[in-house]
C-alpha atoms as a PDB file:
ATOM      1  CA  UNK A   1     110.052  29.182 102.732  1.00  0.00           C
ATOM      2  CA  UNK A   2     106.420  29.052 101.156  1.00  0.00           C
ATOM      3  CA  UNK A   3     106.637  28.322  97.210  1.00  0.00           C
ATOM      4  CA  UNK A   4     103.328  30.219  96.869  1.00  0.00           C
ATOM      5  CA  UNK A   5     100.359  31.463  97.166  1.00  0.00           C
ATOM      6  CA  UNK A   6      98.761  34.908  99.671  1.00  0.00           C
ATOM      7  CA  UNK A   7     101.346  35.929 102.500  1.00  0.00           C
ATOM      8  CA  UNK A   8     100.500  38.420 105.221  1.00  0.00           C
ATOM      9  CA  UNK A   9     102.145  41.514 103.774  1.00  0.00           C
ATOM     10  CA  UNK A  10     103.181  40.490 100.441  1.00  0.00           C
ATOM     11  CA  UNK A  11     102.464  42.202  97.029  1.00  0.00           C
ATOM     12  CA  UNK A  12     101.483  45.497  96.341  1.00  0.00           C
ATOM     13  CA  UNK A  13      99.643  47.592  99.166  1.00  0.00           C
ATOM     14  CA  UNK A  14      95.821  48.343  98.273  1.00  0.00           C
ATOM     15  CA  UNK A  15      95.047  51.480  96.621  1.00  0.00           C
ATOM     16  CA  UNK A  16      98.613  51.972  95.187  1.00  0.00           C
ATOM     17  CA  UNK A  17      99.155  52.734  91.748  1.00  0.00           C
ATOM     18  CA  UNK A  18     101.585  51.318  89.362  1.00  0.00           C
ATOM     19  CA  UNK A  19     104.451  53.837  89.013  1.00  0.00           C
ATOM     20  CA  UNK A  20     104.655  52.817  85.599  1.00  0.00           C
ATOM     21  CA  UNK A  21     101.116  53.984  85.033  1.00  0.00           C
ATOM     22  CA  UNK A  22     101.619  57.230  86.773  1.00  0.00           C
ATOM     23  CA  UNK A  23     104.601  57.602  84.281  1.00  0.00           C
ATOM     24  CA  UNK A  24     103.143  57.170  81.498  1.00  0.00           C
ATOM     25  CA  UNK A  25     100.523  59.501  82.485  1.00  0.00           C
ATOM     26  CA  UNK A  26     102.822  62.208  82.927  1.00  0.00           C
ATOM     27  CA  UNK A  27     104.298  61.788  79.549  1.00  0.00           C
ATOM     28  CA  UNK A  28     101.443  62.085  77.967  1.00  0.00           C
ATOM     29  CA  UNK A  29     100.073  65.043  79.435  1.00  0.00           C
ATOM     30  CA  UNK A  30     103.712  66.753  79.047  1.00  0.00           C
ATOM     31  CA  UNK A  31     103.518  65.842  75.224  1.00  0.00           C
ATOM     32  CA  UNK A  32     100.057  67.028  74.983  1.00  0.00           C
ATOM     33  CA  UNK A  33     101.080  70.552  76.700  1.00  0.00           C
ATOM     34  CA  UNK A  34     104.169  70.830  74.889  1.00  0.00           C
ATOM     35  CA  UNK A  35     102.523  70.279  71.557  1.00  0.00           C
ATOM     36  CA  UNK A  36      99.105  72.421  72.631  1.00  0.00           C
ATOM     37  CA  UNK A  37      97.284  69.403  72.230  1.00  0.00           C
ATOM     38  CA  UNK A  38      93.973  68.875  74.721  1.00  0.00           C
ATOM     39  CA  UNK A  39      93.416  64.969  74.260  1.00  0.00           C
ATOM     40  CA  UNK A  40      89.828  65.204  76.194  1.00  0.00           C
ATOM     41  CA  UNK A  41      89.068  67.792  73.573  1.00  0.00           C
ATOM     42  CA  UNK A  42      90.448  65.828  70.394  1.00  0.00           C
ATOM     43  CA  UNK A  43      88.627  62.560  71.694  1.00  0.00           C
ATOM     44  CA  UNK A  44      85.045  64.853  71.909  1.00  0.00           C
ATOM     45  CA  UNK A  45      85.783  66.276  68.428  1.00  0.00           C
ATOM     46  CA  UNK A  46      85.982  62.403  67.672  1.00  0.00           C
ATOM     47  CA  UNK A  47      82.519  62.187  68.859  1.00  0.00           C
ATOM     48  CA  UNK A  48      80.835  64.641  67.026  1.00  0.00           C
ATOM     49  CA  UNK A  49      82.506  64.391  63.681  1.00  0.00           C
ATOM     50  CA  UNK A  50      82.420  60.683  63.000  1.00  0.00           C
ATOM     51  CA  UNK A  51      80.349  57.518  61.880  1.00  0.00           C
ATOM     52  CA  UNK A  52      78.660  56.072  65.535  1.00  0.00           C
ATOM     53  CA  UNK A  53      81.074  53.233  66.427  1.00  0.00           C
ATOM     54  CA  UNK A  54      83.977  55.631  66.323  1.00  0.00           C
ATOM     55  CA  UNK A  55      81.588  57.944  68.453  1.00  0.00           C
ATOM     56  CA  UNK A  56      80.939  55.664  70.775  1.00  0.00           C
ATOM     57  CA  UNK A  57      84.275  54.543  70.962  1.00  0.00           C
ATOM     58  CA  UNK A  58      85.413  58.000  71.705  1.00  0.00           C
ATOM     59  CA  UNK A  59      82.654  58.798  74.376  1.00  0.00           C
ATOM     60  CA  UNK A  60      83.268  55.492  75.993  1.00  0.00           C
ATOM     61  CA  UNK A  61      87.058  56.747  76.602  1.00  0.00           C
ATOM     62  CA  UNK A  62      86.089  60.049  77.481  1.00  0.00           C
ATOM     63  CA  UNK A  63      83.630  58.719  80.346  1.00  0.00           C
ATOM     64  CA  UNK A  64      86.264  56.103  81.454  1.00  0.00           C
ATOM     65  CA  UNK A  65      88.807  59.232  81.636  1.00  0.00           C
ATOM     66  CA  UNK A  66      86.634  61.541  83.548  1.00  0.00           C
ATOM     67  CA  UNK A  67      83.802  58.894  85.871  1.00  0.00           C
ATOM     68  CA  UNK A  68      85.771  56.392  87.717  1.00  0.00           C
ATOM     69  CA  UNK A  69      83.863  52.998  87.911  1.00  0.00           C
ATOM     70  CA  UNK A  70      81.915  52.001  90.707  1.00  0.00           C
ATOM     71  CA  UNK A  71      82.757  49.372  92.607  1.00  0.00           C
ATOM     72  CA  UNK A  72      79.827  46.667  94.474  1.00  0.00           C
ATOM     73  CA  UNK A  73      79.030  47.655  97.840  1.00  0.00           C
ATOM     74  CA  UNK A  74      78.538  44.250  99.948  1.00  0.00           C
ATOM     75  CA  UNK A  75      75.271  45.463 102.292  1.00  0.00           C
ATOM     76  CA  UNK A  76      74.634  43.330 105.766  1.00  0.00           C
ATOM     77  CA  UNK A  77      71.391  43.570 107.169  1.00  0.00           C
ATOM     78  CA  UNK A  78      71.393  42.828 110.808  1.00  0.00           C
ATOM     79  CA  UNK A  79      67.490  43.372 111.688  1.00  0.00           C
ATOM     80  CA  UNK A  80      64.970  43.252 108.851  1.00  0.00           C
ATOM     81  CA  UNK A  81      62.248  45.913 109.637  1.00  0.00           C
ATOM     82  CA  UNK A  82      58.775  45.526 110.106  1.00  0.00           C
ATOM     83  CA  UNK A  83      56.152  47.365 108.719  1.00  0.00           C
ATOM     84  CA  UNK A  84      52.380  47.700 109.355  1.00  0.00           C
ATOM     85  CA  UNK A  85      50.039  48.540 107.222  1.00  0.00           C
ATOM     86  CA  UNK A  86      47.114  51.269 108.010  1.00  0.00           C
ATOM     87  CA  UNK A  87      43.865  52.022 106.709  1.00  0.00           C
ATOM     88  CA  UNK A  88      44.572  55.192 105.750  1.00  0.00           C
ATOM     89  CA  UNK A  89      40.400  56.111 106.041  1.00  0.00           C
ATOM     90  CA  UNK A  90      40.964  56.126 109.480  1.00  0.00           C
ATOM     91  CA  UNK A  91      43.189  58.561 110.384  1.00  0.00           C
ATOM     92  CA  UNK A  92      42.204  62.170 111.423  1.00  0.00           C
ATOM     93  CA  UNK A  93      42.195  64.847 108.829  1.00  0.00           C
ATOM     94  CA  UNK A  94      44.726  66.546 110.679  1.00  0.00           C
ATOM     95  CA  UNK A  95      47.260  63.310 111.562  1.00  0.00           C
ATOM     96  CA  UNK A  96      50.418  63.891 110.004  1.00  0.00           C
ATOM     97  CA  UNK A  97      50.399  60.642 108.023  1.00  0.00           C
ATOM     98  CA  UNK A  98      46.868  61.536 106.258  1.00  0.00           C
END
């Protein structure tokens, strides 16, 4: 038996989420409903009412909240294109490209 390291088919599967997070997700938003509380709402109020770090502290939760981060796109290029350059004085008054 291996002592370590990546195994075809172990750990979690990609793109699951931690049940524990989804959890604790759900108990917040029941606490919030059950108390009328609307935390994107609070955290805004946050924004606009205090000194800048606590503003931008708020904002920076309410964009993390609402915009998921982007993740880096790996791009292959598999034929670099070629371009020509045209004297532009040349073409006909009617050409597309003039």
């Amino acid at each position: 038996m291996p002592a370590g390291g990546a195994r075809p088919g172990a750990g979690r599967p990609k793109g699951a989420v931690q049940r524990l997070s989804v959890e604790f997700r759900e108990r917040v938003e029941q606490a919030c409903a059950d108390k009328g509380f609307d935390l994107v709402e609070e955290i805004i109020d946050i924004a606009r009412d205090h000194t800048s770090e606590d503003r931008m502290a708020a904002l920076k939760l309410v964009v993390d909240y609402a915009y998921p981060k982007l993740k880096a796109v790996e791009m292959q290029v598999t034929e670099v294109p070629r371009f020509e350059l045209i004297d532009a004085s040349q073409l006909a008054p009617d050409d597309p490209l003039g």
